[in-house]
N, C-alpha and C. Protein backbone atom coordinates (compact mmCIF):
# COMPACT_ATOMS: atom_id res chain seq x y z
N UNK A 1 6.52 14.86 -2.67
CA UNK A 1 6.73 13.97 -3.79
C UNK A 1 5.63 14.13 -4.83
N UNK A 2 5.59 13.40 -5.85
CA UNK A 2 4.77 13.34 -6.59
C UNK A 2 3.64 12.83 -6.54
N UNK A 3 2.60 13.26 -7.59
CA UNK A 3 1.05 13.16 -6.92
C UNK A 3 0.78 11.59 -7.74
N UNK A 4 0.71 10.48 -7.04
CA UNK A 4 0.88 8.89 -8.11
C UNK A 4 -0.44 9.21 -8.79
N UNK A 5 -1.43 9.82 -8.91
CA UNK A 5 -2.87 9.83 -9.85
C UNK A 5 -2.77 10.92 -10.97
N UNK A 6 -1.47 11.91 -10.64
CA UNK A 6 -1.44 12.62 -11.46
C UNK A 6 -1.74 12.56 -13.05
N UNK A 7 -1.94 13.29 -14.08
CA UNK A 7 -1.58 13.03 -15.49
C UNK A 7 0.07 12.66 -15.88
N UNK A 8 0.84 13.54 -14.96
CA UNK A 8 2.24 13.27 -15.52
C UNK A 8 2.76 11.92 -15.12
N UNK A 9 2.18 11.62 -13.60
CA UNK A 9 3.31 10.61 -13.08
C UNK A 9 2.79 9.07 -13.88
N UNK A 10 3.95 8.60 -14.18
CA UNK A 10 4.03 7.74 -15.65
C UNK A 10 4.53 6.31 -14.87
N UNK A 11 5.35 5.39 -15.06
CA UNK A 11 5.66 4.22 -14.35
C UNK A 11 7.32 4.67 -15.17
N UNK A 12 7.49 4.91 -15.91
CA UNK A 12 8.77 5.54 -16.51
C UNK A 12 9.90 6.20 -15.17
N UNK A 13 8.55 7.31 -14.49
CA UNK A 13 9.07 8.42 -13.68
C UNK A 13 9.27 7.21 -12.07
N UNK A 14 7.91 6.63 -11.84
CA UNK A 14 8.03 5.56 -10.74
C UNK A 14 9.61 5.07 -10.88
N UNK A 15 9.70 4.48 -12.22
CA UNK A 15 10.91 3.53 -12.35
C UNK A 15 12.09 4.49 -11.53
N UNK A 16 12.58 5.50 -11.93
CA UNK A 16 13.37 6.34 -11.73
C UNK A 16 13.58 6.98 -10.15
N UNK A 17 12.18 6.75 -9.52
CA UNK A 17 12.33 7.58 -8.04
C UNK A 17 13.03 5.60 -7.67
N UNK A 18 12.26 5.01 -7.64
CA UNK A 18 12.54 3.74 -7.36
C UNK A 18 13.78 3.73 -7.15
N UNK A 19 14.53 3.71 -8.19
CA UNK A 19 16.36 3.73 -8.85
C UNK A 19 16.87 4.18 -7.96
N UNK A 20 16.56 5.68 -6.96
CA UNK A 20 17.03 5.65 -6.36
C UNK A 20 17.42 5.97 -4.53
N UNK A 21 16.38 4.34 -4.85
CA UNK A 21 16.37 4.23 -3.27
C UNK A 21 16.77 2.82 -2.88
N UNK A 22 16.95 2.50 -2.01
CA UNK A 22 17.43 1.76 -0.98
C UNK A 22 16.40 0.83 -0.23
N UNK A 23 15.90 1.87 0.43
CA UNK A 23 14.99 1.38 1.55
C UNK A 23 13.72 0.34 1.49
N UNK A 24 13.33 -0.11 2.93
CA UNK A 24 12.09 -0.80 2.32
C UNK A 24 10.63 -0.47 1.94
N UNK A 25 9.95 -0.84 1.20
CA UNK A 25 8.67 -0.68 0.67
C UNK A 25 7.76 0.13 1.17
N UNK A 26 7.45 -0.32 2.68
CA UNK A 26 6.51 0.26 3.11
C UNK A 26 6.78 1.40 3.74
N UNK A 27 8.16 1.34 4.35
CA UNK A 27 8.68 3.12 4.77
C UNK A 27 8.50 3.90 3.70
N UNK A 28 9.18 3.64 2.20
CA UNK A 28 9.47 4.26 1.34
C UNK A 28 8.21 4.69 0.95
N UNK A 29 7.34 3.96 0.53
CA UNK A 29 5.25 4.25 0.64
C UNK A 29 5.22 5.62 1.44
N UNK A 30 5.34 5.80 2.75
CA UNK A 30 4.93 6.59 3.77
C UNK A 30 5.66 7.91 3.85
N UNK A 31 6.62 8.27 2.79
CA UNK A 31 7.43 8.59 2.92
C UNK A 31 6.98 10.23 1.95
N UNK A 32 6.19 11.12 2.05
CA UNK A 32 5.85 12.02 1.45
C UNK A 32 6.37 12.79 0.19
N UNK A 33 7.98 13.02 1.08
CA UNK A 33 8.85 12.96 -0.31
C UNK A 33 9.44 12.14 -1.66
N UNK A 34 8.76 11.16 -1.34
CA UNK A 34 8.56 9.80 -2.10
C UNK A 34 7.38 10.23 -3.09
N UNK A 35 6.24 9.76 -2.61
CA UNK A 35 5.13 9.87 -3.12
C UNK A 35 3.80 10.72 -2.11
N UNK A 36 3.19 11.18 -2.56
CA UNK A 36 2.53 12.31 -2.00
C UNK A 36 0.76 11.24 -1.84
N UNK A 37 0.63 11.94 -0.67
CA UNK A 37 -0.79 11.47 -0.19
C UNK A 37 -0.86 9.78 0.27
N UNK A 38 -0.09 8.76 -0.07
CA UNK A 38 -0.22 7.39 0.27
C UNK A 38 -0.43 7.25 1.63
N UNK A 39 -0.66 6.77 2.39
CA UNK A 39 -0.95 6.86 3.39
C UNK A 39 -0.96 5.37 4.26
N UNK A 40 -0.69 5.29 5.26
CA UNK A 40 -0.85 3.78 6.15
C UNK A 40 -1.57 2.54 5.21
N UNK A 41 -3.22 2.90 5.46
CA UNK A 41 -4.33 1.89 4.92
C UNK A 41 -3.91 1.91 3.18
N UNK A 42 -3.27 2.90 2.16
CA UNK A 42 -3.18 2.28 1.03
C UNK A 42 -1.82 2.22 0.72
N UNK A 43 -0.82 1.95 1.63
CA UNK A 43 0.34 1.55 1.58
C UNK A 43 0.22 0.08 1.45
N UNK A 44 -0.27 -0.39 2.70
CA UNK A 44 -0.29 -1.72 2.98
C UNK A 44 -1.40 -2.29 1.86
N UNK A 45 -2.57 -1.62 1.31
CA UNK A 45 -3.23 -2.50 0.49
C UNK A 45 -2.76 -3.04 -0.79
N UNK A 46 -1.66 -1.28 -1.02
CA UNK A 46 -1.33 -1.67 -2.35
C UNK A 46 -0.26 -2.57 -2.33
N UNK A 47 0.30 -2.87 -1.16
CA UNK A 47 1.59 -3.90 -1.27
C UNK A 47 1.07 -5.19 -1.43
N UNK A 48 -0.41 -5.37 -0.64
CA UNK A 48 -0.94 -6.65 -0.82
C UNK A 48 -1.30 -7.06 -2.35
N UNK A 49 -1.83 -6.06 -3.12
CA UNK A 49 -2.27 -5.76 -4.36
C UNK A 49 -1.34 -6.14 -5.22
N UNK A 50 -0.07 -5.90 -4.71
CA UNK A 50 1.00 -6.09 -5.73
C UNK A 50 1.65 -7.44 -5.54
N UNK A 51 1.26 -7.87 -4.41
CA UNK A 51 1.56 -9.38 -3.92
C UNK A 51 3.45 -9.20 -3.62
N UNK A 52 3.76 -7.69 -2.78
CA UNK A 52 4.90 -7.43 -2.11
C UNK A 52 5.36 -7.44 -0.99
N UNK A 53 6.28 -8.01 -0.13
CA UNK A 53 5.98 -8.01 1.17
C UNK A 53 6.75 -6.58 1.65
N UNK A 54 5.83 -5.93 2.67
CA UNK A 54 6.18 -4.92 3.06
C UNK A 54 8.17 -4.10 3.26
N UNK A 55 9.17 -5.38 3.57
CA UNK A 55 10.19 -5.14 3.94
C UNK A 55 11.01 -5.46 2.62
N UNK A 56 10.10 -6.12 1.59
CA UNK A 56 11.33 -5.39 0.62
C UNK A 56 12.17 -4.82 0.01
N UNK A 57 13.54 -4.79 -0.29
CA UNK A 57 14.18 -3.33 -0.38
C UNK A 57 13.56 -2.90 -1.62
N UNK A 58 13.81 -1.51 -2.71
CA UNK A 58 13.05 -0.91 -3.55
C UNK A 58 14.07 -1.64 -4.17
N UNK A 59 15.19 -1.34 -4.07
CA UNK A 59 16.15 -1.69 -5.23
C UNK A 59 16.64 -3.21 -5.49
N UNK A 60 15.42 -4.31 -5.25
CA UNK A 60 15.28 -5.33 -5.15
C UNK A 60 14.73 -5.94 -6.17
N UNK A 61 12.92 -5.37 -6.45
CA UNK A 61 12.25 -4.88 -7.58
C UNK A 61 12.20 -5.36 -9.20
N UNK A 62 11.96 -6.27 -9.55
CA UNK A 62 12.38 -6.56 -10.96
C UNK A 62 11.35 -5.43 -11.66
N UNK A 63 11.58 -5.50 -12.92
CA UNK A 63 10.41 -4.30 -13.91
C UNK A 63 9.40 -4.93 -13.48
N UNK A 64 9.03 -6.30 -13.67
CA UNK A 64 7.48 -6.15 -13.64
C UNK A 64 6.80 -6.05 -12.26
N UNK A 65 7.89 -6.35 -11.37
CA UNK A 65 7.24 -6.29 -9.78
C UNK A 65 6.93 -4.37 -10.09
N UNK A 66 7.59 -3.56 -10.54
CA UNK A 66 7.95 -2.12 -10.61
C UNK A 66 6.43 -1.78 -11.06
N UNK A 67 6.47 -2.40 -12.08
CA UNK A 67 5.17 -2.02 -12.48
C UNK A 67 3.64 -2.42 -12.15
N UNK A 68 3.81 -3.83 -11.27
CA UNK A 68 3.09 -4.06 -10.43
C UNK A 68 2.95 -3.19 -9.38
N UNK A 69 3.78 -3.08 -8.81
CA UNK A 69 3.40 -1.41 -7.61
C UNK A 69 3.00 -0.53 -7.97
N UNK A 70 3.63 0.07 -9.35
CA UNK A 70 2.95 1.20 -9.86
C UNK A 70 1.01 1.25 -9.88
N UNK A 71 1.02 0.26 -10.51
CA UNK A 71 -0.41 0.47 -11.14
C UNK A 71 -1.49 -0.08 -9.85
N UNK A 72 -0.88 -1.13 -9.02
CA UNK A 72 -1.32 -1.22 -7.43
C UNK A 72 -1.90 0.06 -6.75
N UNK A 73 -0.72 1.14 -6.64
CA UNK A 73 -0.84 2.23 -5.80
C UNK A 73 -1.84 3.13 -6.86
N UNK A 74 -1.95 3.29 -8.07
CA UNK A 74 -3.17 4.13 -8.44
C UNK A 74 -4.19 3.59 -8.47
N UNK A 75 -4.57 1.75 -8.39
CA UNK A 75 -5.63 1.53 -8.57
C UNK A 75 -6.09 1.45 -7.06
N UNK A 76 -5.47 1.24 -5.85
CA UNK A 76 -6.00 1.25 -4.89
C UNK A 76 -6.29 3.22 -4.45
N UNK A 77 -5.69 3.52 -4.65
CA UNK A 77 -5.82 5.14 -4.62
C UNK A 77 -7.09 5.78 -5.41
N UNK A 78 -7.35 5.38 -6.40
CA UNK A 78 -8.93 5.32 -7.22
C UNK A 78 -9.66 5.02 -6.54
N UNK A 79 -9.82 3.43 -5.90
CA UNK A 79 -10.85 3.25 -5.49
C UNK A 79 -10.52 3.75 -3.60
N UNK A 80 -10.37 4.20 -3.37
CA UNK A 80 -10.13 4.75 -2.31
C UNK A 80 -11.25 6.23 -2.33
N UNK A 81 -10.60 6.84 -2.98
CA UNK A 81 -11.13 7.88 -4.38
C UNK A 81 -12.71 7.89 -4.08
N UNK A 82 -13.19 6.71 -4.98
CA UNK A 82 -14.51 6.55 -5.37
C UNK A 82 -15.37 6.44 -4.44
N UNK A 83 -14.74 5.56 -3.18
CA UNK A 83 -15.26 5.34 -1.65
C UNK A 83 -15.68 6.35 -0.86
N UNK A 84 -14.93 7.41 -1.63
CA UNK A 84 -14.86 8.82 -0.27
C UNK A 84 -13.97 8.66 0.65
N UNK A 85 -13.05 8.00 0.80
CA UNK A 85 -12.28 7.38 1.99
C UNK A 85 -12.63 6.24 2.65
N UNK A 86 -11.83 5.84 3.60
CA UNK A 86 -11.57 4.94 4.40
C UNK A 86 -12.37 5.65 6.12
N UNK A 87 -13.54 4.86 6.83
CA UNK A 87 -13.75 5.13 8.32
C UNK A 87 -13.63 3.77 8.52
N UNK A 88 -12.83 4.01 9.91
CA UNK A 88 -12.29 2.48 10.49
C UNK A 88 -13.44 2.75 11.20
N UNK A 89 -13.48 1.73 12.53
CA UNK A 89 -14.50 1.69 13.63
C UNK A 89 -14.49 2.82 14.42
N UNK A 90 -13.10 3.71 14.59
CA UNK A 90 -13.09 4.52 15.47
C UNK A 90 -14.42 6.24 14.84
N UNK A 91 -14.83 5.82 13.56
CA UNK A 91 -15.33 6.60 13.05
C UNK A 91 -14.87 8.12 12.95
N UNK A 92 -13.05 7.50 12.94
CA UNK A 92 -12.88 9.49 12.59
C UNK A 92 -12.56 10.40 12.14
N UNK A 93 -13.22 9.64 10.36
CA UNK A 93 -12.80 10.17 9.26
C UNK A 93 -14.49 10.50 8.70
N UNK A 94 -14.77 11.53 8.34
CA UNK A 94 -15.66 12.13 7.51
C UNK A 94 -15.42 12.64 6.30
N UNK A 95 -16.20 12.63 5.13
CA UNK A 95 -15.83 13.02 3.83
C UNK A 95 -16.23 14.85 4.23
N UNK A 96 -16.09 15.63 2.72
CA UNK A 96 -16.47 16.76 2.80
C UNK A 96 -17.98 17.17 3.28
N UNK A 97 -18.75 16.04 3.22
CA UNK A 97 -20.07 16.61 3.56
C UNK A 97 -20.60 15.76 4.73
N UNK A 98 -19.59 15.27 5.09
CA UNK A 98 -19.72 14.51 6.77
C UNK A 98 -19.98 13.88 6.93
N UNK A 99 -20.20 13.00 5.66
CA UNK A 99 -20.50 11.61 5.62
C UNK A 99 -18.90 10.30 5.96
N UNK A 100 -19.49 9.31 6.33
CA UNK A 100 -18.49 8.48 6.41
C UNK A 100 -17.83 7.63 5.10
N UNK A 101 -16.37 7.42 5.03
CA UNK A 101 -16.46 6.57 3.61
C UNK A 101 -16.35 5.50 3.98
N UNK A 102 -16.30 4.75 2.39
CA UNK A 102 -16.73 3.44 2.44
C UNK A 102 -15.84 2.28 1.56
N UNK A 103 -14.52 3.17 2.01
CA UNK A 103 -12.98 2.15 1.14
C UNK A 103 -13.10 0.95 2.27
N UNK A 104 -12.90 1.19 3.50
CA UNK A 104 -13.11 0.14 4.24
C UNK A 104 -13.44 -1.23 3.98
N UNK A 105 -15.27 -1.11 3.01
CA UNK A 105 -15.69 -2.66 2.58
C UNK A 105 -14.60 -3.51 1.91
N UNK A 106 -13.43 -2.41 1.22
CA UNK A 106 -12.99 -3.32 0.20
C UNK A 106 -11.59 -3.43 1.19
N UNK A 107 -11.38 -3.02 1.87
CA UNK A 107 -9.44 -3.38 2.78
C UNK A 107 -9.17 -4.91 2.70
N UNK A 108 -8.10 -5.34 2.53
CA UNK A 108 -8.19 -7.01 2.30
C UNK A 108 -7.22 -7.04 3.29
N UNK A 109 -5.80 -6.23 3.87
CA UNK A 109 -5.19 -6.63 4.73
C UNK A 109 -5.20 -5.75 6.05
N UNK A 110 -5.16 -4.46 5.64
CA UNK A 110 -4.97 -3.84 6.89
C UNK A 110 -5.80 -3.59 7.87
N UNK A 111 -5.54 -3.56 9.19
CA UNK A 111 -6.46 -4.23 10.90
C UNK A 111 -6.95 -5.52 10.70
N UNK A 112 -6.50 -6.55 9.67
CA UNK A 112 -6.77 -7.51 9.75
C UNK A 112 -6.54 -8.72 10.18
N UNK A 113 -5.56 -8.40 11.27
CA UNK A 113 -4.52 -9.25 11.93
C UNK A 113 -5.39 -10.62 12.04
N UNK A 114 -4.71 -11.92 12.06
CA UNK A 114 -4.79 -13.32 12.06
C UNK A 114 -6.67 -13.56 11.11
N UNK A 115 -7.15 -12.69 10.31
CA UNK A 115 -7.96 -13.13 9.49
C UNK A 115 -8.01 -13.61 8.25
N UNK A 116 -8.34 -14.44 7.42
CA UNK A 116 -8.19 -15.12 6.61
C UNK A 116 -7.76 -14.19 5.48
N UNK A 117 -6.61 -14.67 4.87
CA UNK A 117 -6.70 -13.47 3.63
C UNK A 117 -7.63 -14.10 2.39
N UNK A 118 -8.22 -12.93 1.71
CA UNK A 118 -9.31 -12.63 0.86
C UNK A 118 -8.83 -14.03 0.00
N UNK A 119 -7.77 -13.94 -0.37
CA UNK A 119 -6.99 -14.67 -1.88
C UNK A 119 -6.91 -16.54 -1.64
N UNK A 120 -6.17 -16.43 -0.11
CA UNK A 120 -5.83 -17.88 -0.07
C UNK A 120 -6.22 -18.73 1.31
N UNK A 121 -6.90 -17.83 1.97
CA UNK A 121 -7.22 -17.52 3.72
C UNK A 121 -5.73 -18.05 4.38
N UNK A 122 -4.70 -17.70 4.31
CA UNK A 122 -3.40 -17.61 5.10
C UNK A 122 -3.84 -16.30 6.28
N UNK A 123 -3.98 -16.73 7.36
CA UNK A 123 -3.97 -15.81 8.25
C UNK A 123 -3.11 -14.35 8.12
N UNK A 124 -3.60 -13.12 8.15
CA UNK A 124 -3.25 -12.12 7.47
C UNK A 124 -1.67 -11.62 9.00
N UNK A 125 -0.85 -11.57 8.79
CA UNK A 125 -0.14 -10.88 10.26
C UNK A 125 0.35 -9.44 10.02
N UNK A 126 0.87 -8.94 11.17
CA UNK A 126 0.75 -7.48 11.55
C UNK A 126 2.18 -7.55 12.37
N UNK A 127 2.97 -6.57 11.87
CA UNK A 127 4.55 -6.21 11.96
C UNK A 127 4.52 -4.40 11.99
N UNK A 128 5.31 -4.18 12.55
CA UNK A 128 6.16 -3.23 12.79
C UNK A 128 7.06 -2.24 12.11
N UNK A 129 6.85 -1.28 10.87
CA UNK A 129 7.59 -0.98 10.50
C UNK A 129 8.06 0.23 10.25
N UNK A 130 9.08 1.26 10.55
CA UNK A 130 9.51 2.75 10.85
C UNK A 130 7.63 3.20 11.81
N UNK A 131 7.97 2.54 12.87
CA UNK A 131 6.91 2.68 13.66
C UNK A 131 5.29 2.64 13.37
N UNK A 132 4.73 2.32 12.54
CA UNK A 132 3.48 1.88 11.64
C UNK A 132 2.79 0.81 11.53
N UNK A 133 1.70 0.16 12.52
CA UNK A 133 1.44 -1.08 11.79
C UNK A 133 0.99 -1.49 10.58
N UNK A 134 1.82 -2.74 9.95
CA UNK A 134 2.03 -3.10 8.91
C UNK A 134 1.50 -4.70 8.90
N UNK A 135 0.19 -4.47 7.54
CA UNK A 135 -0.74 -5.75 7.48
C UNK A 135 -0.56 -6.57 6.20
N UNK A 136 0.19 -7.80 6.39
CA UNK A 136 0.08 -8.57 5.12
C UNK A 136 -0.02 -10.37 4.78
N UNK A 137 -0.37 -10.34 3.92
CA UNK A 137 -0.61 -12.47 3.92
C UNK A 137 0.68 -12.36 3.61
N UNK A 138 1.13 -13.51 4.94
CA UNK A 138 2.77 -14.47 4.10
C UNK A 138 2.55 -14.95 3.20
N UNK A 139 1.63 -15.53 2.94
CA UNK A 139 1.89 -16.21 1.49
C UNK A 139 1.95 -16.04 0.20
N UNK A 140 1.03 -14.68 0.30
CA UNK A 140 0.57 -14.15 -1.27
C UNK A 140 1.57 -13.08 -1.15
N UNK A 141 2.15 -12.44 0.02
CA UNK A 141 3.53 -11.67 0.27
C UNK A 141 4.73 -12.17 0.44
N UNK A 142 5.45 -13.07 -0.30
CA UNK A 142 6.86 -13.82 0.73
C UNK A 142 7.57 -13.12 0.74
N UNK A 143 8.23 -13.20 2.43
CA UNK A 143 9.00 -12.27 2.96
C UNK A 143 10.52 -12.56 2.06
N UNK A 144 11.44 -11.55 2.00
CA UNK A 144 12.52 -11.46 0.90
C UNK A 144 13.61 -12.25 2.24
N UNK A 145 14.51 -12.53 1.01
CA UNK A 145 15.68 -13.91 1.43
C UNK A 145 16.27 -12.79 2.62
N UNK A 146 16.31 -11.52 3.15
CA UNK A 146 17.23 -10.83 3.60
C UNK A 146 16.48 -10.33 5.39
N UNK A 147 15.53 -10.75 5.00
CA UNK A 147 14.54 -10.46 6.45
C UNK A 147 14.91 -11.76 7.22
C-alpha cells in the first residue's frame, strides 16, 4: 500500500482507499496492502488519536472522522519517527545504532490494559481483533451501534 508520510499520499487519496472498503478499522490499519508500514502499536494509537473505536467499519466514517484518521496516522507515525521507535519491556527492538527507542514514553493506549486513559482515566480495555491485541478507552472510543 501506500507510504501514509509520503509527499504524495494526500487525505484526497486516504478518502478514496477508504471508499473502498468495508472492513473494520483496525484490521484494515494492519493490512499492508492498505497502508504500508502501520503497524500494531500505531494502529491502535492512532485510533485512540482519532478518538475511533477499533471495530468500526471504514465505510462508516463521516469526512471529518476521515480526516481525523488521516492526519492521526501521520502524526503518530512522525512521532514514532522522531522516537526512533517503540521498545516495549521485552527490549526487542533496537534502532540502527542499537540503541533503544523511545515512542513508548508517549503510547496512551496500547499494553495498557485496565489503566487510566491519559484523556479521561476510563480504564483503557484490550480486545481481540483479526488475531491482534487491540488497546482502547470506551469512552473517548464509543464502540459503533453494530458491535
Amino acid at each position: 500500500g501506500p507510504e501514509p508520510l509520503g509527499e504524495t499520499f494526500t487525505l484526497a487519496e486516504f478518502r478514496q482507499l477508504l471508499a473502498r472498503r468495508t472492513g473494520r478499522l483496525k484490521s484494515l490499519l494492519l493490512n499492508q496492502e492498505f497502508l504500508a508500514g502501520l503497524g500494531n502499536i500505531y494502529a491502535d494509537e492512532a485510533l485512540y488519536a482519532a478518538r475511533l473505536h477499533p471495530l468500526r467499519k471504514a465505510d462508516s466514517l463521516t469526512a471529518g472522522e476521515q480526516a481525523r484518521l488521516y492526519e492521526a496516522i501521520r502524526q503518530v507515525l512522525g512521532q514514532a519517527i522522531a522516537g526512533r521507535g517503540t521498545t516495549l519491556d521485552d527490549s526487542g527492538y533496537v534502532d540502527a545504532e542499537g540503541e533503544p527507542g523511545a515512542y513508548q514514553a508517549q503510547i496512551a493506549v496500547y499494553g495498557r490494559t485496565d489503566e487510566p486513559c491519559p484523556c479521561c482515566d476510563t480504564p483503557i480495555e484490550r480486545l481481540v481483533v483479526g488475531g491482534r491485541s487491540t488497546h482502547f478507552c470506551p469512552h473517548c472510543q464509543p464502540a459503533p451501534p453494530d458491535c
